[in-house]
N, C-alpha and C. Protein backbone atom coordinates (compact mmCIF):
# COMPACT_ATOMS: atom_id res chain seq x y z
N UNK A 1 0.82 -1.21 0.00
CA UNK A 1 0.00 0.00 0.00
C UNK A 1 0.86 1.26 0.00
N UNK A 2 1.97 1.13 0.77
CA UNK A 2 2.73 2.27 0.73
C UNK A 2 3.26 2.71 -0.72
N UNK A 3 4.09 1.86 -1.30
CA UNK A 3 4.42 2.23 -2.63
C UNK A 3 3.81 2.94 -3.45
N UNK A 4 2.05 2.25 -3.60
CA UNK A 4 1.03 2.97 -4.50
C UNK A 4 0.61 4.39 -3.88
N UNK A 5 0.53 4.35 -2.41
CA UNK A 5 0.71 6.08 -2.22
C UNK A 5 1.63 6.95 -2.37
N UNK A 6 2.93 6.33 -2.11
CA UNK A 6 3.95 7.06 -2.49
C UNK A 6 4.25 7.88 -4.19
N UNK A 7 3.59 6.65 -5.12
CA UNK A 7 3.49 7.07 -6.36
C UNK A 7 2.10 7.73 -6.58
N UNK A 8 1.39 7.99 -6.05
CA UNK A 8 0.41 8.65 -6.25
C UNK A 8 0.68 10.12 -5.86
N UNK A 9 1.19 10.38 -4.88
CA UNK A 9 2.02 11.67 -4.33
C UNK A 9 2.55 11.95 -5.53
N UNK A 10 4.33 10.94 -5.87
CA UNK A 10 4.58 11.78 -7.14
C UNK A 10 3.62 12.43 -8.32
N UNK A 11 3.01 11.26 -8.74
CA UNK A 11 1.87 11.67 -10.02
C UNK A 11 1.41 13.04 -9.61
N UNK A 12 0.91 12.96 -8.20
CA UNK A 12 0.01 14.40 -8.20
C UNK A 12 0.72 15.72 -8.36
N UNK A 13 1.76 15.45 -7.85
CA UNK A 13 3.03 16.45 -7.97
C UNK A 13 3.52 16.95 -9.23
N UNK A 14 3.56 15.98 -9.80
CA UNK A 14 3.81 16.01 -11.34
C UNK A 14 2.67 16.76 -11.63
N UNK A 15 1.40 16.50 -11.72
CA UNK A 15 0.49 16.74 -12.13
C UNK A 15 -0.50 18.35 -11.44
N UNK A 16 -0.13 18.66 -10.41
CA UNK A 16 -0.39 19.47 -10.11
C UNK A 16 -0.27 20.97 -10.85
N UNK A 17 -0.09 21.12 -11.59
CA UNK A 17 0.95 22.32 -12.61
C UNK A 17 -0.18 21.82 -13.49
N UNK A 18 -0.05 21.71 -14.13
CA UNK A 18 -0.62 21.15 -15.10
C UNK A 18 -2.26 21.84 -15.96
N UNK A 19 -3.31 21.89 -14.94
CA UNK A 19 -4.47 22.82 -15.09
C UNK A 19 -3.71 24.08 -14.99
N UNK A 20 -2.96 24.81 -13.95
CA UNK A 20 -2.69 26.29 -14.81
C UNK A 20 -1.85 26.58 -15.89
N UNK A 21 -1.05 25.30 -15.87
CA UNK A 21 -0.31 25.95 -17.73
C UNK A 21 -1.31 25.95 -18.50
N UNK A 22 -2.22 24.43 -18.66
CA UNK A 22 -3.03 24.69 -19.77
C UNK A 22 -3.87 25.96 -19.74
N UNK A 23 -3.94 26.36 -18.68
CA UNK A 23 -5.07 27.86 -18.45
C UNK A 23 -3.85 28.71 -19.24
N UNK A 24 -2.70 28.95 -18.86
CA UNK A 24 -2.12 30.04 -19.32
C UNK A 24 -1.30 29.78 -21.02
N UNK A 25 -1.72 28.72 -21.43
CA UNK A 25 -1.10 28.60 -22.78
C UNK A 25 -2.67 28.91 -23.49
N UNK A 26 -3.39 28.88 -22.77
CA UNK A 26 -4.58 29.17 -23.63
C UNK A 26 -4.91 30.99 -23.67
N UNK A 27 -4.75 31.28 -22.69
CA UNK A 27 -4.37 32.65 -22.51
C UNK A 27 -3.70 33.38 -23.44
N UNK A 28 -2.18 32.79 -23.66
CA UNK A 28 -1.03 33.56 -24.21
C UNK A 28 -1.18 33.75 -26.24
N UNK A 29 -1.80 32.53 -25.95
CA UNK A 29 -1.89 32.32 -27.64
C UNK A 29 -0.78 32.44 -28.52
N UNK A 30 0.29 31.77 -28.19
CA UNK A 30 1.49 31.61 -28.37
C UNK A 30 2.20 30.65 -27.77
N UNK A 31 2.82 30.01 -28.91
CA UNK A 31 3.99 28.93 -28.47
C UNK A 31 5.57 29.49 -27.93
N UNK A 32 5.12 31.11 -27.74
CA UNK A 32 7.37 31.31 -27.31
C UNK A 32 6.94 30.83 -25.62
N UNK A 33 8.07 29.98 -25.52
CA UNK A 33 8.40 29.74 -24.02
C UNK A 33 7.82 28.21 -23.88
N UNK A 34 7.32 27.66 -24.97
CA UNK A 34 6.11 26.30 -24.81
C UNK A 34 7.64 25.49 -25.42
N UNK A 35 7.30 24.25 -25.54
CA UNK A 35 8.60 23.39 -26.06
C UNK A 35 7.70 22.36 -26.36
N UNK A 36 7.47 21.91 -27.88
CA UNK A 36 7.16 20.43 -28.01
C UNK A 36 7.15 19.63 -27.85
N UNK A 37 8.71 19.32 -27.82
CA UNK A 37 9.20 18.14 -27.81
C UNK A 37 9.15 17.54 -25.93
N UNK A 38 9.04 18.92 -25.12
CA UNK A 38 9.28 18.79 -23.79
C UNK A 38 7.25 17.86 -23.68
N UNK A 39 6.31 18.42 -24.05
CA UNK A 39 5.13 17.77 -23.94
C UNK A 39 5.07 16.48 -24.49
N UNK A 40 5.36 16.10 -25.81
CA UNK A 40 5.52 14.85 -26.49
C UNK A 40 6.56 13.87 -25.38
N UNK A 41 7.45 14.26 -24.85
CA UNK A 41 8.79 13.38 -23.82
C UNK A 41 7.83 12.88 -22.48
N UNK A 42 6.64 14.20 -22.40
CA UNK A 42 6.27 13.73 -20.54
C UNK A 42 4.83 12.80 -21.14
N UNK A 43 3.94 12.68 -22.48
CA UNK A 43 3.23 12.25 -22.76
C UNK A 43 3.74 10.45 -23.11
N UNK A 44 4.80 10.87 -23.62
CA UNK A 44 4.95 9.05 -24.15
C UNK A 44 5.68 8.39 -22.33
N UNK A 45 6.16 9.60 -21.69
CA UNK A 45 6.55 8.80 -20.70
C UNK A 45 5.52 8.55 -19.59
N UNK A 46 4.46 9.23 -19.76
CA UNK A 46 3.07 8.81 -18.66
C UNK A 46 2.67 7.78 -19.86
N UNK A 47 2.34 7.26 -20.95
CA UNK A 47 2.34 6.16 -21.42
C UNK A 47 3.09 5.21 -20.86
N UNK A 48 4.29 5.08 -20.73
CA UNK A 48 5.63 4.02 -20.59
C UNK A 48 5.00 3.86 -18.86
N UNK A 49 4.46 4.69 -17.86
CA UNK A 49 4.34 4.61 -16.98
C UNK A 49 2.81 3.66 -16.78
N UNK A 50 1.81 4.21 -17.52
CA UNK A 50 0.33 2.81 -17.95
C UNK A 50 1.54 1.70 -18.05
N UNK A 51 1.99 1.49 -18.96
CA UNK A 51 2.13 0.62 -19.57
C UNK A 51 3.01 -0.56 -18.71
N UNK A 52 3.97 0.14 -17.84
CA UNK A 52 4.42 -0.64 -16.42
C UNK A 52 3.62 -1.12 -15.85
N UNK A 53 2.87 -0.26 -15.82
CA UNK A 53 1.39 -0.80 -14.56
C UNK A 53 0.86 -1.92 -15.16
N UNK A 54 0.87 -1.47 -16.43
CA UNK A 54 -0.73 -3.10 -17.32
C UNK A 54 0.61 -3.90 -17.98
N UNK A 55 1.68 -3.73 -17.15
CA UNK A 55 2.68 -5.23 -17.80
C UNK A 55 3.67 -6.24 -16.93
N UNK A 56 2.92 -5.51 -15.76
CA UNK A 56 3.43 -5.91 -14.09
C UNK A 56 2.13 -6.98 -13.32
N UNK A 57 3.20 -7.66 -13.36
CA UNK A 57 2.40 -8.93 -13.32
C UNK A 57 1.87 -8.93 -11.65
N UNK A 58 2.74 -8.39 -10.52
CA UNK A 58 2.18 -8.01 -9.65
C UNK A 58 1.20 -6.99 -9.75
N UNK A 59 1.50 -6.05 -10.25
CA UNK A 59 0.14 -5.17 -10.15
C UNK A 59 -0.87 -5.82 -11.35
N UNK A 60 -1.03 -6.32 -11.96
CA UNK A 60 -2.40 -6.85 -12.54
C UNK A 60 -3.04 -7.71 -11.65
N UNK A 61 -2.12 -8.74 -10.57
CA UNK A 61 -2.61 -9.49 -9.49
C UNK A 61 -3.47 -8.93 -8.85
N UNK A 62 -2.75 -7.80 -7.99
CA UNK A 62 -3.78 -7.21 -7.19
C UNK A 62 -4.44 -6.18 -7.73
N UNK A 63 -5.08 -5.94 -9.67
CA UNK A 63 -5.49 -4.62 -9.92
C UNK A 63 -6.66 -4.48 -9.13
N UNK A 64 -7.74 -5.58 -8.86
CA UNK A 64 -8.94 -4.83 -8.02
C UNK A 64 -8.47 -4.26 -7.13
N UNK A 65 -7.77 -4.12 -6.43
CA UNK A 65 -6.96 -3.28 -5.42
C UNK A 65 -6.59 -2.08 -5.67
N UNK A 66 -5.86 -2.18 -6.53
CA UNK A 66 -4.89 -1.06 -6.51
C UNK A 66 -5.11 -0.02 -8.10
N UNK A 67 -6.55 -0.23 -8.27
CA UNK A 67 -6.76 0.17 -10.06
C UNK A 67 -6.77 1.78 -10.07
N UNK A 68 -7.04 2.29 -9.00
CA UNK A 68 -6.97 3.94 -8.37
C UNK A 68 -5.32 4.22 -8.80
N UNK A 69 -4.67 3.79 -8.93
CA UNK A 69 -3.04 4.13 -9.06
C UNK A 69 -3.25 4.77 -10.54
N UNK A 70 -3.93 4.00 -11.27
CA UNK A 70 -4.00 3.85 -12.69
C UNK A 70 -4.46 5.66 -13.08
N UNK A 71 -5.79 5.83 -12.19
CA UNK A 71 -6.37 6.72 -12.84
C UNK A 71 -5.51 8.35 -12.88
N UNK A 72 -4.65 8.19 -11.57
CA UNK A 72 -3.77 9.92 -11.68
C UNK A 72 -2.63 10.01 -12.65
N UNK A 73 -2.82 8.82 -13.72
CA UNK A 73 -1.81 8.81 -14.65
C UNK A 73 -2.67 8.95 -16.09
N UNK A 74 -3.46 8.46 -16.34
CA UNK A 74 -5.06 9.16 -17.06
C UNK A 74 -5.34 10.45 -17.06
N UNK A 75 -5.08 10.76 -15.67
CA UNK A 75 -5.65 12.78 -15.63
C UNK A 75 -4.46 13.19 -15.94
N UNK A 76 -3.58 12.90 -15.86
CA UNK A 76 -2.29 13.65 -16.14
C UNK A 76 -2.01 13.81 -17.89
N UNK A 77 -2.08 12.73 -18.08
CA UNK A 77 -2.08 12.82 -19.51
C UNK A 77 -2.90 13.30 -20.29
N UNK A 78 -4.36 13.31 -19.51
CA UNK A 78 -5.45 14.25 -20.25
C UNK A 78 -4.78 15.70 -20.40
N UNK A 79 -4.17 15.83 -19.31
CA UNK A 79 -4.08 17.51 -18.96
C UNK A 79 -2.65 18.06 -20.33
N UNK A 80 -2.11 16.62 -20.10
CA UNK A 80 -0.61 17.02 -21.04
C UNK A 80 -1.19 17.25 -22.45
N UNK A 81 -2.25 16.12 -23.09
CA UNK A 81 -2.66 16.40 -24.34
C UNK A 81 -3.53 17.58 -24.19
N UNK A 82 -3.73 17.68 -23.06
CA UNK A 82 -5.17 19.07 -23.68
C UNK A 82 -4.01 20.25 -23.83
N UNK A 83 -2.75 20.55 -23.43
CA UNK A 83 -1.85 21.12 -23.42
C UNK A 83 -1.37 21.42 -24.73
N UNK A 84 -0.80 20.15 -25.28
CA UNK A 84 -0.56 19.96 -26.94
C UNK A 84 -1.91 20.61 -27.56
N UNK A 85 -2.77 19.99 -27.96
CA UNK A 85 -3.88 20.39 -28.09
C UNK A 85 -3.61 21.73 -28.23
N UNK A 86 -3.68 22.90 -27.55
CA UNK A 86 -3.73 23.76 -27.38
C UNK A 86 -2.51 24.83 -27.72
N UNK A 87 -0.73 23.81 -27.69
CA UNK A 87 0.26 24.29 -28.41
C UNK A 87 -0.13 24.18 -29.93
N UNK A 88 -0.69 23.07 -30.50
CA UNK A 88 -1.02 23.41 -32.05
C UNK A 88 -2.01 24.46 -31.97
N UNK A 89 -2.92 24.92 -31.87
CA UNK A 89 -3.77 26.01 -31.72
C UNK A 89 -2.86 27.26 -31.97
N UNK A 90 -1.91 27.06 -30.83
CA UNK A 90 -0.87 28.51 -30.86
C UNK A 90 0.21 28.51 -32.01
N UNK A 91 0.60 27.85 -32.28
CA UNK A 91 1.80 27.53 -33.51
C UNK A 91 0.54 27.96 -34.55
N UNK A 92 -0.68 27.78 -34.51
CA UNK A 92 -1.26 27.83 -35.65
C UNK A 92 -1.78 29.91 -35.85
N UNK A 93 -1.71 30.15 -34.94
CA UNK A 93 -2.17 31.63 -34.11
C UNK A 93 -0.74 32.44 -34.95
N UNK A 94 0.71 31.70 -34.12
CA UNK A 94 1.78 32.52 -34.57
C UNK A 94 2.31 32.45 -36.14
N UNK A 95 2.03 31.18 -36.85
CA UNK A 95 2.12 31.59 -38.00
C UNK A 95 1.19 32.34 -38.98
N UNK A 96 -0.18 32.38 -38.70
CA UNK A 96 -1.13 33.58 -38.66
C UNK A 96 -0.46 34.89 -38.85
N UNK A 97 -0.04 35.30 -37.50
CA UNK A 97 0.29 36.59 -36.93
C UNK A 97 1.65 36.94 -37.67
N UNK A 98 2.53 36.16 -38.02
CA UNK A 98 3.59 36.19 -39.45
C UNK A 98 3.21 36.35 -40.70
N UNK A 99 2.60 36.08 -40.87
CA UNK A 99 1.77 36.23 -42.23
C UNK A 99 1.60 37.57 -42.54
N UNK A 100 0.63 37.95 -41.44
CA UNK A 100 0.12 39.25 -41.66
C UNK A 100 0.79 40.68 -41.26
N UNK A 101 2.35 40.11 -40.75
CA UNK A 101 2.95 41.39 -40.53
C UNK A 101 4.07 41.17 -41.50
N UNK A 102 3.93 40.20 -42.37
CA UNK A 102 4.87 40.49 -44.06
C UNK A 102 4.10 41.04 -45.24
């Protein structure tokens, strides 16, 4: 039990940030200061992190137990893609805004 709280702490930690960037990248309407490749790195690695979970033969044992671990790695990644999501929006805004000042 300890472990799965312990990683649930991290996740949330991780994840805590997360609702106000997406608030403030939606705000800024602009990708300066955003990094792609930095969203795509924490998205495939909360994947690689599911994917421990659903390839761990102990934790599939006890998933009726412990299936709550699963879900703060779900919201996290919602939050990371709604993020992306929202960096194409802005890349799409700033080459707009280039356009029209040539």
């Amino acid at each position: 039990m300890l472990p799965e709280i312990l990683e649930i702490i991290m996740i949330l930690c991780f994840g805590i940030s997360w609702p106000f960037n997406v608030a403030r990248s939606y705000r800024a309407r602009t990708t300066k200061g955003k990094s792609l490749v930095f969203l795509i790195c924490i998205i495939v690695g909360y994947i690689a992190g599911i994917a421990s979970k659903l390839t761990s033969e102990a934790y599939m044992n006890a998933f009726s137990e412990k299936w709550y671990v699963l879900i703060f790695y779900f919201i996290n990644i919602v939050m990371v893609c709604a993020d992306l999501v929202i960096y194409i929006r802005n890349y799409r805004l700033d080459k707009a805004h280039s356009c029209e000042e040539t």
